[in-house]
PDB file of N, CA and C in Angstrom:
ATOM      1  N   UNK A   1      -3.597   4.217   4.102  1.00  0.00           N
ATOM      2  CA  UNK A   1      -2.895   4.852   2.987  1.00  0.00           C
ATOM      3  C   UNK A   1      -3.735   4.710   1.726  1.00  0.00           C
ATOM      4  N   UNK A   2      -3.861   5.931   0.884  1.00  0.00           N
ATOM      5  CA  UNK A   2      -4.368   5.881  -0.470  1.00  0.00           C
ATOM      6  C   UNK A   2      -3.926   6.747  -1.285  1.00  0.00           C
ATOM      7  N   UNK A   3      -4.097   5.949  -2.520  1.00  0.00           N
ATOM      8  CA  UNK A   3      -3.032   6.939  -3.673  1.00  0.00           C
ATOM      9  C   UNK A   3      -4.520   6.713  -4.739  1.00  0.00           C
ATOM     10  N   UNK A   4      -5.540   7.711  -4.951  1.00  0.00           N
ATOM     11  CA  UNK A   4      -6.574   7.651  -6.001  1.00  0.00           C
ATOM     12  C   UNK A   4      -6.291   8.486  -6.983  1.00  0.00           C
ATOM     13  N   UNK A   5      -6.620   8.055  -7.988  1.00  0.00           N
ATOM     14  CA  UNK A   5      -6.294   8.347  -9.777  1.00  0.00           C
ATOM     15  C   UNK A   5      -6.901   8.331 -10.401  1.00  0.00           C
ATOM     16  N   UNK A   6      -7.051   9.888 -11.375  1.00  0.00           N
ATOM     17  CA  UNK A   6      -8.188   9.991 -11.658  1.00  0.00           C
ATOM     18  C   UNK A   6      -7.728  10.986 -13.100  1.00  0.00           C
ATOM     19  N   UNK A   7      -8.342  11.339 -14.149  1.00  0.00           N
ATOM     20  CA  UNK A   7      -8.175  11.768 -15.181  1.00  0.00           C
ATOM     21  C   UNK A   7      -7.732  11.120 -16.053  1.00  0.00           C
ATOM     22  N   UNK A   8      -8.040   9.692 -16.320  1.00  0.00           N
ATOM     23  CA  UNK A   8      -7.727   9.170 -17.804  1.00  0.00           C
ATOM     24  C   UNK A   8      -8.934   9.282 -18.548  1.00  0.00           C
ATOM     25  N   UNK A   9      -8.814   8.461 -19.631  1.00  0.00           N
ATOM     26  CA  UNK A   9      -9.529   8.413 -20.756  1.00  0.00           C
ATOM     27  C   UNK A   9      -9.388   8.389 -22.217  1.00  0.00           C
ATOM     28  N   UNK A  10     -10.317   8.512 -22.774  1.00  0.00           N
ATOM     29  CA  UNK A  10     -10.385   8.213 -24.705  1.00  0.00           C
ATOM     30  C   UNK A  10      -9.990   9.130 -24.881  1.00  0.00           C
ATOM     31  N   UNK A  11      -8.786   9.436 -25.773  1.00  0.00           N
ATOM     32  CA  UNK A  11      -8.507  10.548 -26.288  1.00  0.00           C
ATOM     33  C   UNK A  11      -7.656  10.280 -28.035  1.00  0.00           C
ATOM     34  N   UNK A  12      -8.106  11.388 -28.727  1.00  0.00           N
ATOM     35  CA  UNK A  12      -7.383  11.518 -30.000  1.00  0.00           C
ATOM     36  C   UNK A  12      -5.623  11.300 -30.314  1.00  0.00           C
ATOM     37  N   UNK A  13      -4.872  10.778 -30.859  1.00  0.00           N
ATOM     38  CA  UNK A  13      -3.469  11.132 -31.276  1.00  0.00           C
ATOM     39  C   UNK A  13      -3.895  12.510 -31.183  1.00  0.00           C
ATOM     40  N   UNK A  14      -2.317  13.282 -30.408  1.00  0.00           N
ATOM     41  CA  UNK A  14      -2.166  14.605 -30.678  1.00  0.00           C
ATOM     42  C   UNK A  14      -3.030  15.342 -29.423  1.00  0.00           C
ATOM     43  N   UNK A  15      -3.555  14.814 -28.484  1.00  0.00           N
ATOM     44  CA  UNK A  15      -4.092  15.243 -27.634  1.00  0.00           C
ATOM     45  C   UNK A  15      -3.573  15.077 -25.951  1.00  0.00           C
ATOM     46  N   UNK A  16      -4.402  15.342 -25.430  1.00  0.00           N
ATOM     47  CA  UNK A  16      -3.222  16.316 -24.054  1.00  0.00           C
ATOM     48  C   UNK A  16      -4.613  15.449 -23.106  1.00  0.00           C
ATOM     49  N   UNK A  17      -4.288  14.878 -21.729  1.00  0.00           N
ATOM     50  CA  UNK A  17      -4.791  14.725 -20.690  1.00  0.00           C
ATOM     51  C   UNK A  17      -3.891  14.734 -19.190  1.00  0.00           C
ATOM     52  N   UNK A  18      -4.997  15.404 -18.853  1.00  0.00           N
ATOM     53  CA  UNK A  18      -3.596  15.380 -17.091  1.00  0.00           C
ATOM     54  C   UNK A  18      -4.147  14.385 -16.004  1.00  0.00           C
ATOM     55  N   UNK A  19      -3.046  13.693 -15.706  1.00  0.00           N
ATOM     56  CA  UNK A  19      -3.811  12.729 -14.599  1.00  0.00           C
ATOM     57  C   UNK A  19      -3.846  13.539 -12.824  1.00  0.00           C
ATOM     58  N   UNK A  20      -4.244  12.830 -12.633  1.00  0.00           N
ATOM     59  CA  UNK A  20      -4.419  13.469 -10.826  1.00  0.00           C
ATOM     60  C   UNK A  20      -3.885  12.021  -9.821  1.00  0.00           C
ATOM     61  N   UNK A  21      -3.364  12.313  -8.976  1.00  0.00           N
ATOM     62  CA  UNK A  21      -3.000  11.097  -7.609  1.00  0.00           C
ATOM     63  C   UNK A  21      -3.084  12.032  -6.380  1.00  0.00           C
ATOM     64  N   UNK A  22      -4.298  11.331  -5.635  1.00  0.00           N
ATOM     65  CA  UNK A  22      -4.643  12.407  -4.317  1.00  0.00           C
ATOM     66  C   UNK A  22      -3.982  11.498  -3.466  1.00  0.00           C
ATOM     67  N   UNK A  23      -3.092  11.757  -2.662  1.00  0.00           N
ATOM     68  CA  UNK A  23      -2.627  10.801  -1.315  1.00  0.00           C
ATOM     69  C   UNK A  23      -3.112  11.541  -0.068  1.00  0.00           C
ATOM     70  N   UNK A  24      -3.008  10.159   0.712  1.00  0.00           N
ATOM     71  CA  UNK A  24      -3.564  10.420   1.704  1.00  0.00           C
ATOM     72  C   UNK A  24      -2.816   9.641   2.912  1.00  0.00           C
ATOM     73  N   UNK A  25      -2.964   9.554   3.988  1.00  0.00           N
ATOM     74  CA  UNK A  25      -2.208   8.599   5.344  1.00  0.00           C
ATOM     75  C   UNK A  25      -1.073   8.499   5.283  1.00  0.00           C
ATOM     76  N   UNK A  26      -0.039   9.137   4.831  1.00  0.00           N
ATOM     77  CA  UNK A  26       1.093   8.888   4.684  1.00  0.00           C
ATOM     78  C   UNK A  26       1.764  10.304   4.647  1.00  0.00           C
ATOM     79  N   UNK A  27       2.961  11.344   5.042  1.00  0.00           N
ATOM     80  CA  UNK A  27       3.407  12.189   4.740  1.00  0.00           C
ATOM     81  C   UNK A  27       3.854  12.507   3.467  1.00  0.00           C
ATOM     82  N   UNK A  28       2.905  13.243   2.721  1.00  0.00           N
ATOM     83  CA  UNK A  28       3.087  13.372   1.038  1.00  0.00           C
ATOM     84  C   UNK A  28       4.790  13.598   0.965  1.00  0.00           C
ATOM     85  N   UNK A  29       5.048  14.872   2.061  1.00  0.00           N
ATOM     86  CA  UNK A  29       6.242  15.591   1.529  1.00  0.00           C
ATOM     87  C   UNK A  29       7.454  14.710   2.075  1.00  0.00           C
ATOM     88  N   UNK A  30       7.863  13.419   2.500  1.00  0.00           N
ATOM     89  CA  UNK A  30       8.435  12.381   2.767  1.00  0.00           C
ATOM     90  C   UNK A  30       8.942  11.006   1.900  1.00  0.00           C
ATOM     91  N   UNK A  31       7.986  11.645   0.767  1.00  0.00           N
ATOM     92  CA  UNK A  31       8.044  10.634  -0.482  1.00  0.00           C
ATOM     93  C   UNK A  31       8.333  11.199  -1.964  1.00  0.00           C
ATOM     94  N   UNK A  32       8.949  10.717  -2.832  1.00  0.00           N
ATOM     95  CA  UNK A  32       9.368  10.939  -4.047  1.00  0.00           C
ATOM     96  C   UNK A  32       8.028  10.328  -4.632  1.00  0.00           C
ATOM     97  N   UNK A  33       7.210  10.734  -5.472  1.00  0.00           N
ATOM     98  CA  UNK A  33       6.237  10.611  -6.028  1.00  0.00           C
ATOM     99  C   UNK A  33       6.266  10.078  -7.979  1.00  0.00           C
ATOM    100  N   UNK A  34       6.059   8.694  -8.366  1.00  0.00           N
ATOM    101  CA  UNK A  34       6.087   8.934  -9.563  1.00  0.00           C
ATOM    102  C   UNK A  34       4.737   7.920 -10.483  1.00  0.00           C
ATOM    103  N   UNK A  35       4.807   8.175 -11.820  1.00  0.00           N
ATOM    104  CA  UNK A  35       4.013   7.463 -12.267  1.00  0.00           C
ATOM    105  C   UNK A  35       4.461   6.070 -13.107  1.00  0.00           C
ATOM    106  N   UNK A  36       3.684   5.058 -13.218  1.00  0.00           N
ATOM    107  CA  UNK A  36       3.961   3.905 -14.105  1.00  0.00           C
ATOM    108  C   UNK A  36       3.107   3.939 -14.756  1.00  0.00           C
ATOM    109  N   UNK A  37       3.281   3.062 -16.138  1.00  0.00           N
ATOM    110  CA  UNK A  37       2.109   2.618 -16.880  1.00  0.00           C
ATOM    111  C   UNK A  37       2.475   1.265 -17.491  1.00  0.00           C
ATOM    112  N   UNK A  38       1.446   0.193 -17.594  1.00  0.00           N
ATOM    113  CA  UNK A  38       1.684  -0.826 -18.028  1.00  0.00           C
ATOM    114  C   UNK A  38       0.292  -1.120 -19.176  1.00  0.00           C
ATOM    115  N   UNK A  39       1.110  -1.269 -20.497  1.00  0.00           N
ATOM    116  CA  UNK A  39       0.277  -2.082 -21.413  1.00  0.00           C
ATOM    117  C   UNK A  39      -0.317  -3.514 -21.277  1.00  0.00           C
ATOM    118  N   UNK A  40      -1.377  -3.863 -21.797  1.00  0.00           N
ATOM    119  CA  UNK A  40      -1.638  -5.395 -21.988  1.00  0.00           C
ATOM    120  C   UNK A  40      -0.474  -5.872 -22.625  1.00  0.00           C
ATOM    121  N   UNK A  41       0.012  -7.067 -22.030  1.00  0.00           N
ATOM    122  CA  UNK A  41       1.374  -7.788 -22.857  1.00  0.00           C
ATOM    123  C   UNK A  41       2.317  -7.409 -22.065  1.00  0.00           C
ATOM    124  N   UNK A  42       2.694  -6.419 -21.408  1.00  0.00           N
ATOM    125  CA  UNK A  42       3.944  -5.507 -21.215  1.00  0.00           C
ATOM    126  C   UNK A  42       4.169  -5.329 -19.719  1.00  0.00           C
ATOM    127  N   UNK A  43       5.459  -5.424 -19.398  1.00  0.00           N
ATOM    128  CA  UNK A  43       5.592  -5.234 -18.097  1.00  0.00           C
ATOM    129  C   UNK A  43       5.546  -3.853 -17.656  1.00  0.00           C
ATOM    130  N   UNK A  44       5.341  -3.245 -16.530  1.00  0.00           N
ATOM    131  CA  UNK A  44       5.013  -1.755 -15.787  1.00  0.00           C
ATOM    132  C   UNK A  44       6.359  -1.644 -16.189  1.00  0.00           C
ATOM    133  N   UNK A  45       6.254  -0.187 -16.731  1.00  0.00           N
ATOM    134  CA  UNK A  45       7.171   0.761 -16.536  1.00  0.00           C
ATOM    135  C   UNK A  45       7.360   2.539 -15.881  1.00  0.00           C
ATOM    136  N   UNK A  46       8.195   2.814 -15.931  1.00  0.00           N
ATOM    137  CA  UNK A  46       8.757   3.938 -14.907  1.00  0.00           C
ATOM    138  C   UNK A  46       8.307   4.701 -16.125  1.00  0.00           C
ATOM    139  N   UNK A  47       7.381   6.064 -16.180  1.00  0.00           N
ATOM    140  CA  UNK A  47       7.219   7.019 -16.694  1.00  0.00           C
ATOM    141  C   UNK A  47       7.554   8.739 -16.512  1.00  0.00           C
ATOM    142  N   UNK A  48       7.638   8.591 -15.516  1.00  0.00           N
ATOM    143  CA  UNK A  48       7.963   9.834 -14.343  1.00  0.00           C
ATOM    144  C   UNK A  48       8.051   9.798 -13.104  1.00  0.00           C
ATOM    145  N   UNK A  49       9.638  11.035 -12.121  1.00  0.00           N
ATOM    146  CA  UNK A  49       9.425  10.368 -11.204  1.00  0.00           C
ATOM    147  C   UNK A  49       9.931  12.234 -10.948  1.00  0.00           C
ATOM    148  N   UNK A  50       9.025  12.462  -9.683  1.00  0.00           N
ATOM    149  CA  UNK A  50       9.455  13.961  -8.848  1.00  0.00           C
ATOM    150  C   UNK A  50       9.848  13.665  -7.829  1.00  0.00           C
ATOM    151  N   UNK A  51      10.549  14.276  -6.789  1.00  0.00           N
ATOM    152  CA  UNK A  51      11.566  14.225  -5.739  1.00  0.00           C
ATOM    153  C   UNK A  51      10.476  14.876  -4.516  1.00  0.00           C
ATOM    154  N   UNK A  52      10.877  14.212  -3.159  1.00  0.00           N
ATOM    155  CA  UNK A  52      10.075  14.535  -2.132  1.00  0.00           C
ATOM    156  C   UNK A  52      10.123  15.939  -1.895  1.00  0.00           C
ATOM    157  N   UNK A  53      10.629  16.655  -2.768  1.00  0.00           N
ATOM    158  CA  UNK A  53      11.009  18.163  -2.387  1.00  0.00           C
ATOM    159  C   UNK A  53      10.421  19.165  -3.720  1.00  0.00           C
ATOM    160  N   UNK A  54      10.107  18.342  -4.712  1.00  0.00           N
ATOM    161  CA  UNK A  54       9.430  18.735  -6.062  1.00  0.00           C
ATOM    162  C   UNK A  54      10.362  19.339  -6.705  1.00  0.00           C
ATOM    163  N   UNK A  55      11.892  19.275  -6.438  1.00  0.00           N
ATOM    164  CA  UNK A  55      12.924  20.138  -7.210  1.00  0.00           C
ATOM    165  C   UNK A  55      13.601  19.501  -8.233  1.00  0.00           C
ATOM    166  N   UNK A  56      13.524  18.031  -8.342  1.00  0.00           N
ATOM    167  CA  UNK A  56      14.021  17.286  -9.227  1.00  0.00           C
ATOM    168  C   UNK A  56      12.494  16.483  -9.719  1.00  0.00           C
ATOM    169  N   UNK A  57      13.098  16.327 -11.361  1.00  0.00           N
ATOM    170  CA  UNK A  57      12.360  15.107 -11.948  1.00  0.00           C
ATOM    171  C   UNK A  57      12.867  14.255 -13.041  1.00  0.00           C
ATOM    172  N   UNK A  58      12.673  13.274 -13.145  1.00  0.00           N
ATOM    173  CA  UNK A  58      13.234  12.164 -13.942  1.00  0.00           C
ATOM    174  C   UNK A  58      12.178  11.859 -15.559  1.00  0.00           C
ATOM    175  N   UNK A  59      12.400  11.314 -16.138  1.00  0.00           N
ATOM    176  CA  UNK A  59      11.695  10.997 -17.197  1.00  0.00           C
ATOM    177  C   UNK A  59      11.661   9.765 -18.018  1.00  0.00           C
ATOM    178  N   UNK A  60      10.933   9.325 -18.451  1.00  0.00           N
ATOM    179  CA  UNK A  60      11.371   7.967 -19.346  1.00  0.00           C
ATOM    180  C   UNK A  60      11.887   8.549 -20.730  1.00  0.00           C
ATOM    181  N   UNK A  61      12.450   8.144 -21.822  1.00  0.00           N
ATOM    182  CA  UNK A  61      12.782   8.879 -23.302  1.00  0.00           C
ATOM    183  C   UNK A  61      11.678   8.921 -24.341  1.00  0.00           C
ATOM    184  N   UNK A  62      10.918   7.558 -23.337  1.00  0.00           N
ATOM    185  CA  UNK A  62       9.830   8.097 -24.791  1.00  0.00           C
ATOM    186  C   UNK A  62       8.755   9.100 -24.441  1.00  0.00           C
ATOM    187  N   UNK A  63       8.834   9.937 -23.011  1.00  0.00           N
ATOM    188  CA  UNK A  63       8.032  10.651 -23.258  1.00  0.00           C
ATOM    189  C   UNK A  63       8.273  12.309 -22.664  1.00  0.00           C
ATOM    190  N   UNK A  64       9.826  11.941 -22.846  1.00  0.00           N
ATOM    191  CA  UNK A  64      10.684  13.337 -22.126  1.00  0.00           C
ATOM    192  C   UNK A  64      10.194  14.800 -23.440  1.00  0.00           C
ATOM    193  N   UNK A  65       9.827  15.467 -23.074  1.00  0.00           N
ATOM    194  CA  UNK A  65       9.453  16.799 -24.047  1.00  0.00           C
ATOM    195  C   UNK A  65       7.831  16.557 -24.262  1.00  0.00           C
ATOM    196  N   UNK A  66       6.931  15.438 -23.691  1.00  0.00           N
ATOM    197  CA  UNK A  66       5.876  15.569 -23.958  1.00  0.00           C
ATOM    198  C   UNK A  66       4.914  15.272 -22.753  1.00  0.00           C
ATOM    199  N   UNK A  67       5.255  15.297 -21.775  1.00  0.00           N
ATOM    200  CA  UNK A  67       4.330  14.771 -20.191  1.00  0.00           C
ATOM    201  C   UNK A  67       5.477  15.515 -19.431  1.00  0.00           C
ATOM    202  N   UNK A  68       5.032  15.971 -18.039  1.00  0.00           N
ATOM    203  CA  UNK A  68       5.009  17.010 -17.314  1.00  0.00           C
ATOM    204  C   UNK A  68       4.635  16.253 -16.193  1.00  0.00           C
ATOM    205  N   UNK A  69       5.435  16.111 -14.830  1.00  0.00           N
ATOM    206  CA  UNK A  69       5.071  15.732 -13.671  1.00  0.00           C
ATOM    207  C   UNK A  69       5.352  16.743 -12.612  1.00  0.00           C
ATOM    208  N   UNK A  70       4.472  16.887 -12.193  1.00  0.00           N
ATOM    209  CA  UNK A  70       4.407  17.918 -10.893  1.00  0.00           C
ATOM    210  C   UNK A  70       3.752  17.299  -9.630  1.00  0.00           C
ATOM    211  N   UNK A  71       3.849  18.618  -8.362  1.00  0.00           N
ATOM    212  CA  UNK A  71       3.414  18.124  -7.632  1.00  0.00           C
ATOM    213  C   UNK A  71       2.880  19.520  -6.317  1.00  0.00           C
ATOM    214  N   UNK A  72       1.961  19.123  -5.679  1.00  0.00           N
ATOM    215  CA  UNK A  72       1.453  20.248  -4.714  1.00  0.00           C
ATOM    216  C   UNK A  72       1.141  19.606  -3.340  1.00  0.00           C
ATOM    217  N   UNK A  73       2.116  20.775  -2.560  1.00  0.00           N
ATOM    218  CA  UNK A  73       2.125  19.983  -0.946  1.00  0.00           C
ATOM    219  C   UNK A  73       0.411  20.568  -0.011  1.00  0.00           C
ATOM    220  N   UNK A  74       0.295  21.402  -1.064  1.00  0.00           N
ATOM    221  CA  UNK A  74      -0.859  22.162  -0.252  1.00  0.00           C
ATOM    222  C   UNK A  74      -1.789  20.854  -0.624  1.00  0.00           C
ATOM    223  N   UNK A  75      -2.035  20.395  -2.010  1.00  0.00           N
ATOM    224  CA  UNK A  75      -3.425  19.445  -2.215  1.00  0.00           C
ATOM    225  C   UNK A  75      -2.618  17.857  -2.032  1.00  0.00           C
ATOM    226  N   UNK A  76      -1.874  17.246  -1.420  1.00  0.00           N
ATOM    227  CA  UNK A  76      -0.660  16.235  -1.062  1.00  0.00           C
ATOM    228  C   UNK A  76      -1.616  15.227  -3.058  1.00  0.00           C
ATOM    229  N   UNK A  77      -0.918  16.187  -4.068  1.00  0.00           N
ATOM    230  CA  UNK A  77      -1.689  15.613  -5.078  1.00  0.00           C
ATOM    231  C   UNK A  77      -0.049  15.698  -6.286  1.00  0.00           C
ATOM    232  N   UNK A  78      -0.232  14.475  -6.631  1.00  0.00           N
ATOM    233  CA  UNK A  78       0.799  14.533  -8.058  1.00  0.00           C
ATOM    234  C   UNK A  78       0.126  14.470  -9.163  1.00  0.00           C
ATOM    235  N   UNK A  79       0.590  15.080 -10.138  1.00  0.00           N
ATOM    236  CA  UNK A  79      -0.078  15.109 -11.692  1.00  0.00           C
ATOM    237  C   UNK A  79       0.826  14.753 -12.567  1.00  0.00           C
ATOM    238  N   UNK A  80       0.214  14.309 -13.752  1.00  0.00           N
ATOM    239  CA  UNK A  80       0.762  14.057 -14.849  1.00  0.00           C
ATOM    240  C   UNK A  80       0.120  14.524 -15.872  1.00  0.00           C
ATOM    241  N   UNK A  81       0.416  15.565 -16.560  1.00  0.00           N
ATOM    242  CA  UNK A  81       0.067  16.027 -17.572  1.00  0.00           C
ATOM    243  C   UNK A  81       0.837  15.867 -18.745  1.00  0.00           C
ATOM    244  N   UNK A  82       0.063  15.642 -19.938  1.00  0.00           N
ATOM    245  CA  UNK A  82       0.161  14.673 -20.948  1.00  0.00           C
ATOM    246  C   UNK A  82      -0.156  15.098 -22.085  1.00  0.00           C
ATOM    247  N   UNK A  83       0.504  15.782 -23.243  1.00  0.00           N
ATOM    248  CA  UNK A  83       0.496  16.108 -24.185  1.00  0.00           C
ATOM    249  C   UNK A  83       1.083  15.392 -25.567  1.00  0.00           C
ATOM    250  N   UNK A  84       0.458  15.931 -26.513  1.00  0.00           N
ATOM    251  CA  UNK A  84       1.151  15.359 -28.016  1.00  0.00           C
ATOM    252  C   UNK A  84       0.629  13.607 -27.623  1.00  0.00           C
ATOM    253  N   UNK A  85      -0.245  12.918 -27.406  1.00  0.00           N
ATOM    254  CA  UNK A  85      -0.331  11.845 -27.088  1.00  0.00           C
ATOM    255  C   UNK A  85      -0.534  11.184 -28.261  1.00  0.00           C
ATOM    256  N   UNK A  86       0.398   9.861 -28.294  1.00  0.00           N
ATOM    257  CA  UNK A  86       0.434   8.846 -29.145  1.00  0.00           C
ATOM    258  C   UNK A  86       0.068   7.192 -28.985  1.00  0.00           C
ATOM    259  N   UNK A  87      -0.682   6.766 -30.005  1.00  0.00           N
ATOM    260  CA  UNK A  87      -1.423   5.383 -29.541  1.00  0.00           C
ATOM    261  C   UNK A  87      -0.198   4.596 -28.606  1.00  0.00           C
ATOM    262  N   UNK A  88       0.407   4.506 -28.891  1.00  0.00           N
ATOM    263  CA  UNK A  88       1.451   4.321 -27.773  1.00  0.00           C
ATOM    264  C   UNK A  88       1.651   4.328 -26.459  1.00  0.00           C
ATOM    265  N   UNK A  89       1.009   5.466 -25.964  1.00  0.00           N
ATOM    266  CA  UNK A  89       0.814   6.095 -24.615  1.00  0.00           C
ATOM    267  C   UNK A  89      -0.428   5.140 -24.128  1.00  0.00           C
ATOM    268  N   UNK A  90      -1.104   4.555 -24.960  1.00  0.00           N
ATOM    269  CA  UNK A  90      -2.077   3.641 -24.382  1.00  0.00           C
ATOM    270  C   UNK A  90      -1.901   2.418 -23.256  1.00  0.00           C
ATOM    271  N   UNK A  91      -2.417   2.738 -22.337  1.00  0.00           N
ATOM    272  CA  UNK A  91      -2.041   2.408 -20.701  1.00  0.00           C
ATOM    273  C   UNK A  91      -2.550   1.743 -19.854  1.00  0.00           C
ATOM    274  N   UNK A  92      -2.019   1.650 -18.784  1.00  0.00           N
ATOM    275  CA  UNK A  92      -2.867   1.855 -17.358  1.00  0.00           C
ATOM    276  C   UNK A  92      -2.141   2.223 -16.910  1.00  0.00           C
ATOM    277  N   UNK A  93      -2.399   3.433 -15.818  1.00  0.00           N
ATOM    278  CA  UNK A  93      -1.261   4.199 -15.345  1.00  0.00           C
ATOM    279  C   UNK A  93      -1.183   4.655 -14.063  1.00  0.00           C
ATOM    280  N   UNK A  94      -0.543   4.168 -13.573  1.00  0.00           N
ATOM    281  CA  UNK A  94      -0.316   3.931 -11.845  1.00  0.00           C
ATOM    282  C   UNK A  94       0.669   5.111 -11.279  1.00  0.00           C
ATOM    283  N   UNK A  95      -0.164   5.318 -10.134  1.00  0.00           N
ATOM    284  CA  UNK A  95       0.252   6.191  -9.001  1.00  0.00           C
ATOM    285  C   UNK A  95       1.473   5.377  -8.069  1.00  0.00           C
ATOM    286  N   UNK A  96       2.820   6.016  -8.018  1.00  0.00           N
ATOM    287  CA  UNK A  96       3.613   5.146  -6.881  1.00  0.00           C
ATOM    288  C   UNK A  96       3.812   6.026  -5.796  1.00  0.00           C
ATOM    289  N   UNK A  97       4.207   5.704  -5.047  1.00  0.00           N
ATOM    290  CA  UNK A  97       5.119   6.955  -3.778  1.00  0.00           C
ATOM    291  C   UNK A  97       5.962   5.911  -3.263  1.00  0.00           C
ATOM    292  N   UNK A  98       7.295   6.072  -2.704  1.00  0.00           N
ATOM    293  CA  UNK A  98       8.281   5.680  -2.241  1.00  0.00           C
ATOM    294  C   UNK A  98       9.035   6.634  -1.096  1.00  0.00           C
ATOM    295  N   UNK A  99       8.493   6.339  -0.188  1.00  0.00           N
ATOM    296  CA  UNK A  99       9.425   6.789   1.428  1.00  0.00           C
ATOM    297  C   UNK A  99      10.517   6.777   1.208  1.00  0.00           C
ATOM    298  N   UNK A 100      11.398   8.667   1.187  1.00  0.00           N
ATOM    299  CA  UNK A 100      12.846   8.550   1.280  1.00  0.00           C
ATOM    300  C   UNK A 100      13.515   8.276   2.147  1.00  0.00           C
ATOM    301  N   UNK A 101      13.295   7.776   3.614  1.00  0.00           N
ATOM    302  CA  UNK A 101      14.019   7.293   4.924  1.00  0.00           C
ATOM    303  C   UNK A 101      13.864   5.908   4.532  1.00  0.00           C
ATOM    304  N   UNK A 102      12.319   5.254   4.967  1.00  0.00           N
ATOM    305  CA  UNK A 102      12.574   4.134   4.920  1.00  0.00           C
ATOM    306  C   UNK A 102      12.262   3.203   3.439  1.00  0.00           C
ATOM    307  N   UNK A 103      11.922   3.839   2.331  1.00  0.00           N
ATOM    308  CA  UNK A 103      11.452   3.110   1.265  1.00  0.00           C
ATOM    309  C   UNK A 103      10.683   2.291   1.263  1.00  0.00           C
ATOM    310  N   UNK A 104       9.487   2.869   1.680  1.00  0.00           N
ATOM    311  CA  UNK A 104       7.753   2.208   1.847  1.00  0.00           C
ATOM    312  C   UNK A 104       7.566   2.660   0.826  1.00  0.00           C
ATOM    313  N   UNK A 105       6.624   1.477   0.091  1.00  0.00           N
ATOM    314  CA  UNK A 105       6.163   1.897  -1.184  1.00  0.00           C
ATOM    315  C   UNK A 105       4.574   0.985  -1.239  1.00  0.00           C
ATOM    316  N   UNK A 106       4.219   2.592  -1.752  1.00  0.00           N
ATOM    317  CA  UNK A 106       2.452   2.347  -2.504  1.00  0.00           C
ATOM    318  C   UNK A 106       2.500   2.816  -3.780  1.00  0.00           C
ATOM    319  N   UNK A 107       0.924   2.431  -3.914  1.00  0.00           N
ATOM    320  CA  UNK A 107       0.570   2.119  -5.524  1.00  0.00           C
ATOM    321  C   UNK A 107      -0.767   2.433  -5.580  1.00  0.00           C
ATOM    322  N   UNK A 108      -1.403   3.334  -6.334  1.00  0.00           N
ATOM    323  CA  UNK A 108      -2.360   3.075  -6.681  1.00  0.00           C
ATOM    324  C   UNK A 108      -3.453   2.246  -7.162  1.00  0.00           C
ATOM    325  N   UNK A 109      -4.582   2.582  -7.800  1.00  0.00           N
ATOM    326  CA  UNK A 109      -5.351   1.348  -8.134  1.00  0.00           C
ATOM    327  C   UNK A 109      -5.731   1.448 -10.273  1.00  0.00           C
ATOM    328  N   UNK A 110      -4.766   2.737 -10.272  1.00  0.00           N
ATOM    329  CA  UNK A 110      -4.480   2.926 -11.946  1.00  0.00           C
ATOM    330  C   UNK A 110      -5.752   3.992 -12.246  1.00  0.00           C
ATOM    331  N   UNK A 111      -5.337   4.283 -13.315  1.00  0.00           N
ATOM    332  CA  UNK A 111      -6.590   4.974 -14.349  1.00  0.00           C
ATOM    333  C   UNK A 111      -5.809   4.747 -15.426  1.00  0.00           C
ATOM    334  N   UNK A 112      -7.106   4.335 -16.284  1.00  0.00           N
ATOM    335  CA  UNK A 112      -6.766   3.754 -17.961  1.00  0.00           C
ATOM    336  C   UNK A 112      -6.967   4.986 -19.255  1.00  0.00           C
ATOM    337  N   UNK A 113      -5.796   4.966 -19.695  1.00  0.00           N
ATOM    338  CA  UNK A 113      -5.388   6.151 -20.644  1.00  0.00           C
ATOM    339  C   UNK A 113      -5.425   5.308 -21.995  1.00  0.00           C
ATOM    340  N   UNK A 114      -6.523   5.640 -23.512  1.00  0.00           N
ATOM    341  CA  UNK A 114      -6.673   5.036 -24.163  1.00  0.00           C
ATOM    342  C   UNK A 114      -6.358   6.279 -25.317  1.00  0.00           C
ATOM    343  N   UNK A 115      -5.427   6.272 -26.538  1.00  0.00           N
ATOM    344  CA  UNK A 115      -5.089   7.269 -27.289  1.00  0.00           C
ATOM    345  C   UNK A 115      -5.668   6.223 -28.509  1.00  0.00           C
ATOM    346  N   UNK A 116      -6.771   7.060 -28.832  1.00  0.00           N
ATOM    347  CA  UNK A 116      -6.848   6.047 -30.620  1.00  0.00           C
ATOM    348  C   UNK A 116      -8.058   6.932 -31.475  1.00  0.00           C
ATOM    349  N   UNK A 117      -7.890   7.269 -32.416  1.00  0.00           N
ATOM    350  CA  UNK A 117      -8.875   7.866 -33.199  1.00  0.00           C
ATOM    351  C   UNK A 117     -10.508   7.184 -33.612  1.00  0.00           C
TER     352      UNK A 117
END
């Protein structure tokens, strides 16, 4: 099983990056797919979460109207795209998947999202 993550980086306040999570060994379309991010200091939190069927999605409040989670069964790939970004959003930001039968859960190995002028 692998969940690789890829599209972070340095970016301006006010700027937009989309992350990527390629899975692999596991039935993509079997799992609810979402992202975390955890600051230095700070415990992981729930940022976004899409449904094994891509018809539902969840959001955290601080970043509902400004990040976008999707997902494609053809590339078994979830994204997070990321707009209006605020030093805030400064991260590490983890790939999850969670099995809707049996609730197996993976994790990525992160990509680091840095918002600062």
């Amino acid at each position: 099983v692998q969940l690789v993550e890829s599209g972070g980086g340095l970016v301006q306040p006010g700027g937009s990056l989309r992350l990527s999570c390629a899975a692999s060994g596991f039935v993509f379309s079997s799992y609810d797919m979402s992202w975390y991010r955890q600051a230095p200091g700070k415990e992981r939190e729930l940022v976004a979460t899409v449904n094994s069927a891509g018809g539902a999605t969840n959001y955290a409040e601080a970043v509902k109207g400004r990040f976008t989670i999707s997902r494609s069964s053809a590339e078994n790939t979830v994204y997070l795209q990321m707009n209006t970004l605020k030093p805030e959003d400064t991260a590490m930001y983890y790939c999850h998947a969670m099995g809707v039968r049996y609730r197996a859960v993976y994790w990525g190995q992160g990509t680091q999202v840095t918002v600062s002028s």
